[in-house]
PDB file of N, CA and C in Angstrom:
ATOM      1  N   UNK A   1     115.496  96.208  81.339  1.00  0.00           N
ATOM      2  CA  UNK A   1     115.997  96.978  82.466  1.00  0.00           C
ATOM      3  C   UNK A   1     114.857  97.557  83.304  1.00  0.00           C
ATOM      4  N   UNK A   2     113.384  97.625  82.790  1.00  0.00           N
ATOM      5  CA  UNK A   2     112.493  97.854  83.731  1.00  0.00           C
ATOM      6  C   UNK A   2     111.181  96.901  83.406  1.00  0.00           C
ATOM      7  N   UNK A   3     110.403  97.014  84.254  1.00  0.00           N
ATOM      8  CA  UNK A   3     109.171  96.299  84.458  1.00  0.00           C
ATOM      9  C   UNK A   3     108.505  97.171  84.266  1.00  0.00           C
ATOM     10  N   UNK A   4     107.022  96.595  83.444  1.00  0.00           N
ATOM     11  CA  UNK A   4     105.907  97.129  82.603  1.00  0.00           C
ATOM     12  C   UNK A   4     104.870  97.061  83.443  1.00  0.00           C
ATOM     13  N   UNK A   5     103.826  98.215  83.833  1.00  0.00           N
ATOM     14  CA  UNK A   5     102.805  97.357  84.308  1.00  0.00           C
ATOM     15  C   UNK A   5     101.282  98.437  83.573  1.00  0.00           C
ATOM     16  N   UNK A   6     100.686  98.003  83.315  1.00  0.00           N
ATOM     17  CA  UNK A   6      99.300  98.080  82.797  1.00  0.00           C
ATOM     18  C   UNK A   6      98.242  97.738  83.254  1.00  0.00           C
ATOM     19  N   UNK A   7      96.579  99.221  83.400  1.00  0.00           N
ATOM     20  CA  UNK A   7      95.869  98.847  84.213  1.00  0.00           C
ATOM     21  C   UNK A   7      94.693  99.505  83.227  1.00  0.00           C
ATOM     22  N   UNK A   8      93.646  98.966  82.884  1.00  0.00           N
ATOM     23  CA  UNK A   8      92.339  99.492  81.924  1.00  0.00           C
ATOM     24  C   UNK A   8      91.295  99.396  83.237  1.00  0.00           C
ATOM     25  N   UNK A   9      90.888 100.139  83.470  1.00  0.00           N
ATOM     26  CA  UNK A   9      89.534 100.626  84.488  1.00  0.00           C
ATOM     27  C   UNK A   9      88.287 100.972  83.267  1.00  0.00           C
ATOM     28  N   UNK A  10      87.474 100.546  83.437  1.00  0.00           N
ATOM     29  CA  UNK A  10      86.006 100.875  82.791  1.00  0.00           C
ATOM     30  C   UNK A  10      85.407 101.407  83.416  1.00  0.00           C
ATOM     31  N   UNK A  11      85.016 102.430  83.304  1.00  0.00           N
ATOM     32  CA  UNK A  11      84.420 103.570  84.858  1.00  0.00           C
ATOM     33  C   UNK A  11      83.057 103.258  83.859  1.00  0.00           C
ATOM     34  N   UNK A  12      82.102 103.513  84.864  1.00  0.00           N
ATOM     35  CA  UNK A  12      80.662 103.145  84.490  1.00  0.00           C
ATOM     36  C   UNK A  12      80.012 104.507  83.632  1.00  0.00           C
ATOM     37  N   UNK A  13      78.997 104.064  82.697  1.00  0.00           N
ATOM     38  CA  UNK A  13      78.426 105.214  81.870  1.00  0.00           C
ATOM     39  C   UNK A  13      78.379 106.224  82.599  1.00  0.00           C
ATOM     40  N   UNK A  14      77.475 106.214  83.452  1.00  0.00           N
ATOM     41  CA  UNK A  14      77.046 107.202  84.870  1.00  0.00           C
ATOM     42  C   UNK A  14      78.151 108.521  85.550  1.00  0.00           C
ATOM     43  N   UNK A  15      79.652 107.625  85.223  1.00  0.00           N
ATOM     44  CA  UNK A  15      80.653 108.390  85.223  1.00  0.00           C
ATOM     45  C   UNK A  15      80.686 109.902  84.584  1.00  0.00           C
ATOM     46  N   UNK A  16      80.634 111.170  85.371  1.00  0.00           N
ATOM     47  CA  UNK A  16      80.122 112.469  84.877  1.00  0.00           C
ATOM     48  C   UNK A  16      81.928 112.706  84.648  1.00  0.00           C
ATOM     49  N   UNK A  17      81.791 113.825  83.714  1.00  0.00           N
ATOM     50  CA  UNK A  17      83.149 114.194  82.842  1.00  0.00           C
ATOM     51  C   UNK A  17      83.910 115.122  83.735  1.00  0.00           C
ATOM     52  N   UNK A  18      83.301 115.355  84.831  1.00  0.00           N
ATOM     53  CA  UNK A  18      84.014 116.186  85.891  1.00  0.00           C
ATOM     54  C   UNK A  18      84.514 115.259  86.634  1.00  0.00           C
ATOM     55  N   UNK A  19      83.720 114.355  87.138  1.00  0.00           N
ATOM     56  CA  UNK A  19      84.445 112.825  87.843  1.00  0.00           C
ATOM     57  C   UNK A  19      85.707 112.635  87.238  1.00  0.00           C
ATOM     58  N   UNK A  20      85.376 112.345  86.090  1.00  0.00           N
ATOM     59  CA  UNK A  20      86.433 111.606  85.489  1.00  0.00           C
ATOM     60  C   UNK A  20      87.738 112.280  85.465  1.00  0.00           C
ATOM     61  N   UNK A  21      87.727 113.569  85.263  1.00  0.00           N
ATOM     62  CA  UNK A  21      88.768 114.363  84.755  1.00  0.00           C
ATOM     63  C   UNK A  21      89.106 114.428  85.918  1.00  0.00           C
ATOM     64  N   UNK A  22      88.140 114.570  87.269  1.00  0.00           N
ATOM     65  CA  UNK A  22      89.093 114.893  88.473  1.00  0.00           C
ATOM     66  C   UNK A  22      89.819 113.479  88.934  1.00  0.00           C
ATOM     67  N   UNK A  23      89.246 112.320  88.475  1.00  0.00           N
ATOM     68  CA  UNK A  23      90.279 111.030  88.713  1.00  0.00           C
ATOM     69  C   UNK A  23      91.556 110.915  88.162  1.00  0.00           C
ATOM     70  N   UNK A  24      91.478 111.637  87.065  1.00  0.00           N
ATOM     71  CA  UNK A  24      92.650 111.366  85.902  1.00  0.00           C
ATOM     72  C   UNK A  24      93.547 112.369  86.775  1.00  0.00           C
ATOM     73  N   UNK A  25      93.489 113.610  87.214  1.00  0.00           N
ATOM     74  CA  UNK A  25      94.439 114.673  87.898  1.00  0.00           C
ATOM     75  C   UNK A  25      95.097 113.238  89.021  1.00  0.00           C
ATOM     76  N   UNK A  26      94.326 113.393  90.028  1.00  0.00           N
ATOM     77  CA  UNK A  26      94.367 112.195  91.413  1.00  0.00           C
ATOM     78  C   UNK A  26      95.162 110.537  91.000  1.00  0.00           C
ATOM     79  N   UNK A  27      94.856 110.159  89.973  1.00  0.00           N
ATOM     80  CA  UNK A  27      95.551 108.994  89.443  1.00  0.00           C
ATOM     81  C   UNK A  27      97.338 109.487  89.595  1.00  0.00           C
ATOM     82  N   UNK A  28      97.431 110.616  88.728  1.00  0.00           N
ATOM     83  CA  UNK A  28      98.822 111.271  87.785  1.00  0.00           C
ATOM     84  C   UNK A  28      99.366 111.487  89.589  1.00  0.00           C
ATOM     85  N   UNK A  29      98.518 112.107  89.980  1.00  0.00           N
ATOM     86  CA  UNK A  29      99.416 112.675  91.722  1.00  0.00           C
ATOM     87  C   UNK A  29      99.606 111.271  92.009  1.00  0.00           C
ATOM     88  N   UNK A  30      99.032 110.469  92.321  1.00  0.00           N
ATOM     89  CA  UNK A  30      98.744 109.340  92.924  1.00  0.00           C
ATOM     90  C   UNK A  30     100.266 108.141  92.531  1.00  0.00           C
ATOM     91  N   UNK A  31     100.647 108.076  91.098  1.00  0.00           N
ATOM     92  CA  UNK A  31     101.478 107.528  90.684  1.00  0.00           C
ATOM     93  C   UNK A  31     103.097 108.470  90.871  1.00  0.00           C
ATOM     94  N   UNK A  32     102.892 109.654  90.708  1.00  0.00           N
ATOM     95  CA  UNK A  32     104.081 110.710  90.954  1.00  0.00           C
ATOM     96  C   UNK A  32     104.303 110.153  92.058  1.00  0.00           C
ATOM     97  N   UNK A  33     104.006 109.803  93.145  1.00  0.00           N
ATOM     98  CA  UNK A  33     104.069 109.788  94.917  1.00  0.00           C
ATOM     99  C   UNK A  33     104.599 108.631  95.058  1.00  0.00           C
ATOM    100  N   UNK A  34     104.168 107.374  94.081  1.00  0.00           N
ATOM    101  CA  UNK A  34     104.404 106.436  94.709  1.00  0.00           C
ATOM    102  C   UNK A  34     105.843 105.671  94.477  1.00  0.00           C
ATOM    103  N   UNK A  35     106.407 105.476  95.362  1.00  0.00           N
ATOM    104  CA  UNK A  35     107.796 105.014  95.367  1.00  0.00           C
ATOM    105  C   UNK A  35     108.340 104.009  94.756  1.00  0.00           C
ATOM    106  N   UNK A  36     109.197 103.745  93.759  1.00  0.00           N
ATOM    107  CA  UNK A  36     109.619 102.407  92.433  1.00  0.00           C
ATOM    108  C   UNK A  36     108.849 102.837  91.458  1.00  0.00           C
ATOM    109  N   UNK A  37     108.251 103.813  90.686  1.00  0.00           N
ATOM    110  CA  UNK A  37     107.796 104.019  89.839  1.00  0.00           C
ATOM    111  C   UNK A  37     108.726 105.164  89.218  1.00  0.00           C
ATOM    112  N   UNK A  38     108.952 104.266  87.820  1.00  0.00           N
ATOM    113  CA  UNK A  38     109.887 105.506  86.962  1.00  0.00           C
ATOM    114  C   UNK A  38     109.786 106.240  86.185  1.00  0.00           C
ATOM    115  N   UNK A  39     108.676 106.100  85.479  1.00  0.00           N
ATOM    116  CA  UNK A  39     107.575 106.930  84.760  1.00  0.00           C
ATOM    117  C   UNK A  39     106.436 106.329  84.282  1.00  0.00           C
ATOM    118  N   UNK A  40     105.444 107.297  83.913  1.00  0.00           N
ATOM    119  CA  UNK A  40     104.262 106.436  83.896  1.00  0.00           C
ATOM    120  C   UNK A  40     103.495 107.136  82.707  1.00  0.00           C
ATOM    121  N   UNK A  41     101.763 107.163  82.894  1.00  0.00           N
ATOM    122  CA  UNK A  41     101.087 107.943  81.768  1.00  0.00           C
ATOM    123  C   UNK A  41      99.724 107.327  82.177  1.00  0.00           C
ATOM    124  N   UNK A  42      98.546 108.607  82.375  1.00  0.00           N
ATOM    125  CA  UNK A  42      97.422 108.030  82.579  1.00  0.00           C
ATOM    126  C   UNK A  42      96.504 108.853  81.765  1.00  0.00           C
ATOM    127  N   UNK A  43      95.765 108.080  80.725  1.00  0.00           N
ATOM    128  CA  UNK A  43      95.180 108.789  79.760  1.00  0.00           C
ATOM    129  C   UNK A  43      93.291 108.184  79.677  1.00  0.00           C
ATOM    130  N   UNK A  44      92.547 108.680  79.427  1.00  0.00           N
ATOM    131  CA  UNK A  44      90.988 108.209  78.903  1.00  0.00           C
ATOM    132  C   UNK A  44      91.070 108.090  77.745  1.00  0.00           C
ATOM    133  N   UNK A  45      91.320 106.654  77.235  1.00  0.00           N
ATOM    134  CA  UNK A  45      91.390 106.427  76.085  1.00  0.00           C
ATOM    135  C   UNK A  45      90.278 105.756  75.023  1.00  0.00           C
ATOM    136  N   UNK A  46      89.263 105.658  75.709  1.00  0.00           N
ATOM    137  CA  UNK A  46      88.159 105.204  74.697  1.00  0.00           C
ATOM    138  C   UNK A  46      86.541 105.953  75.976  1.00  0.00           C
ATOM    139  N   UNK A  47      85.752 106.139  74.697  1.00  0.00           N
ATOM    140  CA  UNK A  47      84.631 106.240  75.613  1.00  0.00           C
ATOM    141  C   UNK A  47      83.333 105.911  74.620  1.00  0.00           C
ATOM    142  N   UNK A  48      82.388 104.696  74.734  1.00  0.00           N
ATOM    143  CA  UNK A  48      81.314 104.755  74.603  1.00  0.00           C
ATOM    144  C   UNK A  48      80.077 104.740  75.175  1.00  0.00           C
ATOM    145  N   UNK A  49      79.218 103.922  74.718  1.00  0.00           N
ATOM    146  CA  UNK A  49      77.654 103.130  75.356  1.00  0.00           C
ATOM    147  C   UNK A  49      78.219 102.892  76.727  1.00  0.00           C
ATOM    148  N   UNK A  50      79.248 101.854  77.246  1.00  0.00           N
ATOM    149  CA  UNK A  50      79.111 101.086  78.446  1.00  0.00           C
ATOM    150  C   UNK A  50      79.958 102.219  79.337  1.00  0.00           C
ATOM    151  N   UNK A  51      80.337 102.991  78.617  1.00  0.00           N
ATOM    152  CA  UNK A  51      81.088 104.286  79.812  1.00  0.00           C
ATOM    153  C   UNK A  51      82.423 104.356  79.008  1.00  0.00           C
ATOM    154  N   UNK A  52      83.936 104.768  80.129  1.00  0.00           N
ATOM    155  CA  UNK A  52      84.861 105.463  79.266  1.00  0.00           C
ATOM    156  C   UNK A  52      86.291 104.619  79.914  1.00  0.00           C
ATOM    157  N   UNK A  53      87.112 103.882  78.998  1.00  0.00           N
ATOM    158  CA  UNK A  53      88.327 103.262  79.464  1.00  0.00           C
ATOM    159  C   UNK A  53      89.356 104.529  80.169  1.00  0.00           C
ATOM    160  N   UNK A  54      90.068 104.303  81.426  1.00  0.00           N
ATOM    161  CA  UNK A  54      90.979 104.734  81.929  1.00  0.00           C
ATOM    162  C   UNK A  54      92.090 103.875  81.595  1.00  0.00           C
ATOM    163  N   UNK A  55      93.220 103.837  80.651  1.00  0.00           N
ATOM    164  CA  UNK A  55      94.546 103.271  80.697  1.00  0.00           C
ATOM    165  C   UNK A  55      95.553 103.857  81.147  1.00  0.00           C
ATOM    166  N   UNK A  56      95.811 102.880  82.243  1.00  0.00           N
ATOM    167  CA  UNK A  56      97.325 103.786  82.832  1.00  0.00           C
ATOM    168  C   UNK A  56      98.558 102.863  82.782  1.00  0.00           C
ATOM    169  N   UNK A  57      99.476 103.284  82.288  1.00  0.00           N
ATOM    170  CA  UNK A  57     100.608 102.262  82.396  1.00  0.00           C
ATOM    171  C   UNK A  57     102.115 102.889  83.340  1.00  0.00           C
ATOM    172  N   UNK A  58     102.594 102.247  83.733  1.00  0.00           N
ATOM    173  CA  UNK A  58     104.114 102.865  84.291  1.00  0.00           C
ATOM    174  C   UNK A  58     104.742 101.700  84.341  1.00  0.00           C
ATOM    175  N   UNK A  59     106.146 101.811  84.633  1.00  0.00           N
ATOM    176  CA  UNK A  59     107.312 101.265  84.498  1.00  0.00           C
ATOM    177  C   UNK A  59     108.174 101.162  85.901  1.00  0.00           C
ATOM    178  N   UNK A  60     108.517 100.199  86.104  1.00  0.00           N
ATOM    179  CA  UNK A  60     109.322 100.594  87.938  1.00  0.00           C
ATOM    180  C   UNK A  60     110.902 100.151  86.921  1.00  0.00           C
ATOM    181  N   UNK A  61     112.137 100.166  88.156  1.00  0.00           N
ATOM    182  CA  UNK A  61     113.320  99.556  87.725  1.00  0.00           C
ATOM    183  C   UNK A  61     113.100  97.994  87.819  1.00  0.00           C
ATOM    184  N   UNK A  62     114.267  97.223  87.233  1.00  0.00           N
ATOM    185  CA  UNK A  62     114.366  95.413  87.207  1.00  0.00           C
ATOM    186  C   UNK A  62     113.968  94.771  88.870  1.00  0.00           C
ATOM    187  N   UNK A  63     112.863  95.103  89.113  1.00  0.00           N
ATOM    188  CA  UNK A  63     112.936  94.754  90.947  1.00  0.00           C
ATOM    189  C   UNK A  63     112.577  93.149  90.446  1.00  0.00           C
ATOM    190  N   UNK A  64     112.713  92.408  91.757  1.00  0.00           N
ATOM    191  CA  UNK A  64     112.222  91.149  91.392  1.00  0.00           C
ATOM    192  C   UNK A  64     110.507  90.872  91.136  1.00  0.00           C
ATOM    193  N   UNK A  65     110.573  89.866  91.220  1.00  0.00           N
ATOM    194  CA  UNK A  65     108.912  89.992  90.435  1.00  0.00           C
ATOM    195  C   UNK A  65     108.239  90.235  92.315  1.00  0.00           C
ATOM    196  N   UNK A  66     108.589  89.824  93.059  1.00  0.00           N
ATOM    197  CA  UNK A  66     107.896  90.063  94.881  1.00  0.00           C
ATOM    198  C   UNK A  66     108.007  91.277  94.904  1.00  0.00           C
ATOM    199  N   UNK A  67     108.889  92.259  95.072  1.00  0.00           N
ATOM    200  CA  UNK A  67     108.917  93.828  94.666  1.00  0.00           C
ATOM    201  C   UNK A  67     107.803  94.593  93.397  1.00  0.00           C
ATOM    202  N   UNK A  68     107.875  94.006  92.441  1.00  0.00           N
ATOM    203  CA  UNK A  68     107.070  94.060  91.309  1.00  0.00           C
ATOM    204  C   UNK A  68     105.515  94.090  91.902  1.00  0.00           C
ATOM    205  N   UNK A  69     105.211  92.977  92.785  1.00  0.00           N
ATOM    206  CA  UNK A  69     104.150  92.642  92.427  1.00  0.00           C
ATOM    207  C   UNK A  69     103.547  93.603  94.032  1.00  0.00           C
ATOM    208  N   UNK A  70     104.371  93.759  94.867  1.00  0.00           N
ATOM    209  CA  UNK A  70     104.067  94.763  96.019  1.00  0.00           C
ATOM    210  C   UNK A  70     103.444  96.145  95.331  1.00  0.00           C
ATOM    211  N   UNK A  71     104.323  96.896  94.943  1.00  0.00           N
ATOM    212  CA  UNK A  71     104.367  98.338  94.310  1.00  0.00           C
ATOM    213  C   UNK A  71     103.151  97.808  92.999  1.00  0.00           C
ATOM    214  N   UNK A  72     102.569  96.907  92.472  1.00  0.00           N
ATOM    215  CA  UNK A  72     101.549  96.530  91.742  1.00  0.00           C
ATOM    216  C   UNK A  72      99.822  96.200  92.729  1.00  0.00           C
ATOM    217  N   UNK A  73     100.767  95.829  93.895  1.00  0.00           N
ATOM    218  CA  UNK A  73      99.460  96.070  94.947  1.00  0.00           C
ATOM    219  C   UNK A  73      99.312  97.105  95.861  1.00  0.00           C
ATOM    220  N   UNK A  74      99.790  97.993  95.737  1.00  0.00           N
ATOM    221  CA  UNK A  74      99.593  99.366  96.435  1.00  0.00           C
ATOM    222  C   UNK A  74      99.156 100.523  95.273  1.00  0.00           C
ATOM    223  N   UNK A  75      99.378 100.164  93.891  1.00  0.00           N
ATOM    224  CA  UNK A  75      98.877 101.271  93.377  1.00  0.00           C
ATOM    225  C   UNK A  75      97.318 100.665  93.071  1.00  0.00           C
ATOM    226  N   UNK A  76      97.264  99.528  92.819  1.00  0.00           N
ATOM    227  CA  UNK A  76      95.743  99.129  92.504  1.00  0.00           C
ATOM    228  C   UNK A  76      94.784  99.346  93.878  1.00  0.00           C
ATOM    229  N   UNK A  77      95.274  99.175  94.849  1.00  0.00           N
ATOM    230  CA  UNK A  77      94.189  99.789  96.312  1.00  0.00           C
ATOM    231  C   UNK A  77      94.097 100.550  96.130  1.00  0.00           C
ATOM    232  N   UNK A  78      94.987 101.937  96.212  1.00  0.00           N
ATOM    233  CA  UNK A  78      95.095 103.265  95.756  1.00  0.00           C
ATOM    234  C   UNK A  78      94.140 103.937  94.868  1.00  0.00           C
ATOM    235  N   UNK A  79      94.287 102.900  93.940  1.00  0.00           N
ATOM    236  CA  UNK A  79      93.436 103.450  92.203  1.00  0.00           C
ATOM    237  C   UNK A  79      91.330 103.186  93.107  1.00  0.00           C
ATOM    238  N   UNK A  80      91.724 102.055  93.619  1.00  0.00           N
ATOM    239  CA  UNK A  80      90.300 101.189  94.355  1.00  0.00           C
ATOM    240  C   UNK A  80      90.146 102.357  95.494  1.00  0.00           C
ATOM    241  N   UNK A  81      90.633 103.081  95.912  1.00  0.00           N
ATOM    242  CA  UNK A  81      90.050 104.113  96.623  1.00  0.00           C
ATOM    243  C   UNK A  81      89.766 105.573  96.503  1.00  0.00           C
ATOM    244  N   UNK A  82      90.231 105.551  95.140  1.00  0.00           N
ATOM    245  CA  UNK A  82      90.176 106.882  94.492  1.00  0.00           C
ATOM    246  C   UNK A  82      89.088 106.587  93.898  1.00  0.00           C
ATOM    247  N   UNK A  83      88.280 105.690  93.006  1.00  0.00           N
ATOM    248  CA  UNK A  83      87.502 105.179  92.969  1.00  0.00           C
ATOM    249  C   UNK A  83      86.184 105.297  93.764  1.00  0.00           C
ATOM    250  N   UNK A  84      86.383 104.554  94.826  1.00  0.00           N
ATOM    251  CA  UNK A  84      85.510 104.677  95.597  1.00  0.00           C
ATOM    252  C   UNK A  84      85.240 106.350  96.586  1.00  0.00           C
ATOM    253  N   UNK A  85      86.136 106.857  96.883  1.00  0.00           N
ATOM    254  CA  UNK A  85      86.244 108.218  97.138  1.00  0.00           C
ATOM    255  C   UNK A  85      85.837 109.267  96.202  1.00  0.00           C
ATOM    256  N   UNK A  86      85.733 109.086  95.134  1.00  0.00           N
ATOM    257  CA  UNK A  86      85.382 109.630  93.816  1.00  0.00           C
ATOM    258  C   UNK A  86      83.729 109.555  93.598  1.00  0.00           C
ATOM    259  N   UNK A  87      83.188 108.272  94.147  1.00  0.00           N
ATOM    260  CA  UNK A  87      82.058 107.887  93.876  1.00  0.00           C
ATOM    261  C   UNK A  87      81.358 107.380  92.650  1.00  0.00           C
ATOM    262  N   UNK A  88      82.702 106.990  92.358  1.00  0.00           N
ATOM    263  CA  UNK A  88      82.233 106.463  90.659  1.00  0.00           C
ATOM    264  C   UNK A  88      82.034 104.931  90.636  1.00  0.00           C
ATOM    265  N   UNK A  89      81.747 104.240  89.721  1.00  0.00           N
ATOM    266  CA  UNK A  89      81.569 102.883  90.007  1.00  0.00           C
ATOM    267  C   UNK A  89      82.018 102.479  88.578  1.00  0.00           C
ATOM    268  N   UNK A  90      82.564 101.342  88.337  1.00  0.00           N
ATOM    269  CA  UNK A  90      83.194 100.502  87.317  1.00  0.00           C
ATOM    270  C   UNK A  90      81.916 100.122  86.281  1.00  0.00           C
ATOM    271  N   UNK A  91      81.994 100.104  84.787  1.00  0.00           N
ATOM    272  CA  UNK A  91      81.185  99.210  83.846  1.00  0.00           C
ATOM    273  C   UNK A  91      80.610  98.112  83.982  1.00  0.00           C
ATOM    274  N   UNK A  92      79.154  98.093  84.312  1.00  0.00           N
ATOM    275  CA  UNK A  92      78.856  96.440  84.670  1.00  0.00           C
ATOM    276  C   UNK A  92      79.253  95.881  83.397  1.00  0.00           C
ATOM    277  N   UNK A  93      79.290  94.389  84.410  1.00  0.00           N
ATOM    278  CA  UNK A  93      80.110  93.044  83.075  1.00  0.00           C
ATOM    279  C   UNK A  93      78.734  92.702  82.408  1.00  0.00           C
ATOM    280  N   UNK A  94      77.983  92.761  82.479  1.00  0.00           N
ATOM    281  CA  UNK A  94      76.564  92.304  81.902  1.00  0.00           C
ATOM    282  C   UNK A  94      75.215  93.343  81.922  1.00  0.00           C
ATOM    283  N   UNK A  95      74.482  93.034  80.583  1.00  0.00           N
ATOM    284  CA  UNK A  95      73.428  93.814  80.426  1.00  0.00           C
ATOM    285  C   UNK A  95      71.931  93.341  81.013  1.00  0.00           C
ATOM    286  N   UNK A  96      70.879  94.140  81.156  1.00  0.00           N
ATOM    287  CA  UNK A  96      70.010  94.189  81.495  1.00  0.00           C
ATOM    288  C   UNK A  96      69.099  94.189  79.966  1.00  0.00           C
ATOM    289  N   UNK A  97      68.321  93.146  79.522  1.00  0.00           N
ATOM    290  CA  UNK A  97      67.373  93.255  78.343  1.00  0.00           C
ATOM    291  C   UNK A  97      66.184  93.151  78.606  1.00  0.00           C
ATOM    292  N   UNK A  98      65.209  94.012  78.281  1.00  0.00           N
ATOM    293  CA  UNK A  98      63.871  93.826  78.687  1.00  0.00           C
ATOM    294  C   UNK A  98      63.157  93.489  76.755  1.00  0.00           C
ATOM    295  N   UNK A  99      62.242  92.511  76.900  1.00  0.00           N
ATOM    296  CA  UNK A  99      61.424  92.697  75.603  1.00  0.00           C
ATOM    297  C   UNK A  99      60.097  92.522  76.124  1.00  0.00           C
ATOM    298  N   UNK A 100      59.489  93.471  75.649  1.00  0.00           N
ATOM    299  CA  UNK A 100      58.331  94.525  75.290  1.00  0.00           C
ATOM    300  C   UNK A 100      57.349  93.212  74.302  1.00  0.00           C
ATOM    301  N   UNK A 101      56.441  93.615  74.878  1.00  0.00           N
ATOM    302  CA  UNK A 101      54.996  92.954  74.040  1.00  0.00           C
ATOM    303  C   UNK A 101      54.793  94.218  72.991  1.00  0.00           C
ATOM    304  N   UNK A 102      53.718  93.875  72.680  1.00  0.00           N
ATOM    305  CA  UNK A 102      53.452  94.678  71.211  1.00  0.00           C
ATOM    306  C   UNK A 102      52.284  95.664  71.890  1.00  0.00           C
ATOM    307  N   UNK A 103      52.029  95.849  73.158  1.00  0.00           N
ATOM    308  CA  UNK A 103      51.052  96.754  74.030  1.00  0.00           C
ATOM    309  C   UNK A 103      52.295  97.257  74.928  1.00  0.00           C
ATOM    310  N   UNK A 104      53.819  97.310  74.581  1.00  0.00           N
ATOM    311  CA  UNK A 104      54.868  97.970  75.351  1.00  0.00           C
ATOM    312  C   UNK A 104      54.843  97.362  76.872  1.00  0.00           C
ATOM    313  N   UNK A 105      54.541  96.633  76.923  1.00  0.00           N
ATOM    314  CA  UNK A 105      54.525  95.909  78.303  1.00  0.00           C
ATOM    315  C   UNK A 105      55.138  94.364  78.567  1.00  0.00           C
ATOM    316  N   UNK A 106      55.512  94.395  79.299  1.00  0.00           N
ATOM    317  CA  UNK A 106      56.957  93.210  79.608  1.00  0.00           C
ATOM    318  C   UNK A 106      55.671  92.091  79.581  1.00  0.00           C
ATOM    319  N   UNK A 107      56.066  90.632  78.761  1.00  0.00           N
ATOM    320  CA  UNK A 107      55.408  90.075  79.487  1.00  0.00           C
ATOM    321  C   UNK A 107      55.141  89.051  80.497  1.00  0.00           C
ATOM    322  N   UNK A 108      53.730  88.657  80.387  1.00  0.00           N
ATOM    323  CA  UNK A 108      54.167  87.747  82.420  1.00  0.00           C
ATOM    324  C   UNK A 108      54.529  86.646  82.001  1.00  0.00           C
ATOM    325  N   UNK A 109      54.454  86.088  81.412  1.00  0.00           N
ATOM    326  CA  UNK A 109      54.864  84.647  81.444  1.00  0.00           C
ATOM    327  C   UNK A 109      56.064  84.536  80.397  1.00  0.00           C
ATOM    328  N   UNK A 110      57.208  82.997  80.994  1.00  0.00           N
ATOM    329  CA  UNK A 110      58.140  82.577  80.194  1.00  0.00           C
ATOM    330  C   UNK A 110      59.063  83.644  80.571  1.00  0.00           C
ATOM    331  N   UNK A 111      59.271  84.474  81.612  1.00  0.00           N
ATOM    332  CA  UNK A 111      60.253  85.405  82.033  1.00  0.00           C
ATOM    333  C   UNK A 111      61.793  84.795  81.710  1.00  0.00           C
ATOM    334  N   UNK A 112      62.714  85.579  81.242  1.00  0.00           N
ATOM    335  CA  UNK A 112      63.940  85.402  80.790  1.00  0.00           C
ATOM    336  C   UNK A 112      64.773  85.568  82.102  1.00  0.00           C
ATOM    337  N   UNK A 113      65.937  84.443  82.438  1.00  0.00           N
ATOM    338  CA  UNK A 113      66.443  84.506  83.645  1.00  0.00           C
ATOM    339  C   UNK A 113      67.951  84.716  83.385  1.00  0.00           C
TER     340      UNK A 113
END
């Protein structure tokens, strides 16, 4: 009788705990407001090394999946500008490795690409 929808954001390490907490308020307003949504829940549910998961899930009524997938693209811009208005930036997908010579210095040749 309703549609599920689910969204994991990886906010970047850098992400300060005041950021965050003020996204999580702004998310909760953000989903209250938005129209076909029947209840929802936005929680920080993990946080390590690469930064801290945002999971938010809500529920609209049986709309068709074109309805579904509208009200699924207005809250993700939404979330993408709170975001960016926030000044936070997402978990990079990939790491940066440096190895060190045995004089602590990168070395020149055979560079890793």
């Amino acid at each position: 009788t309703e549609r599920r929808a689910e969204i994991k954001l990886e906010l970047s390490e850098k992400t300060k705990p005041v950021d965050a907490e003020d996204f999580l308020a702004r998310a909760n307003i953000l989903l209250a407001q938005q129209k076909g949504i029947i209840k929802f829940s936005v929680f920080l549910t993990d946080y390590n090394k690469n930064g801290s998961t945002v999971t938010i899930e809500y529920f609209t009524p049986a709309f068709t999946l074109a309805e579904f997938n509208q009200v699924k693209q207005e809250v993700n811009l939404q979330l993408m500008i709170l975001i960016e208005k926030g000044k936070m930036g997402l978990a990079a997908a990939g790491s940066t490795i440096n190895i060190l010579g045995s004089e602590g210095e990168a070395p020149k040749s055979n560079p890793i690409l």
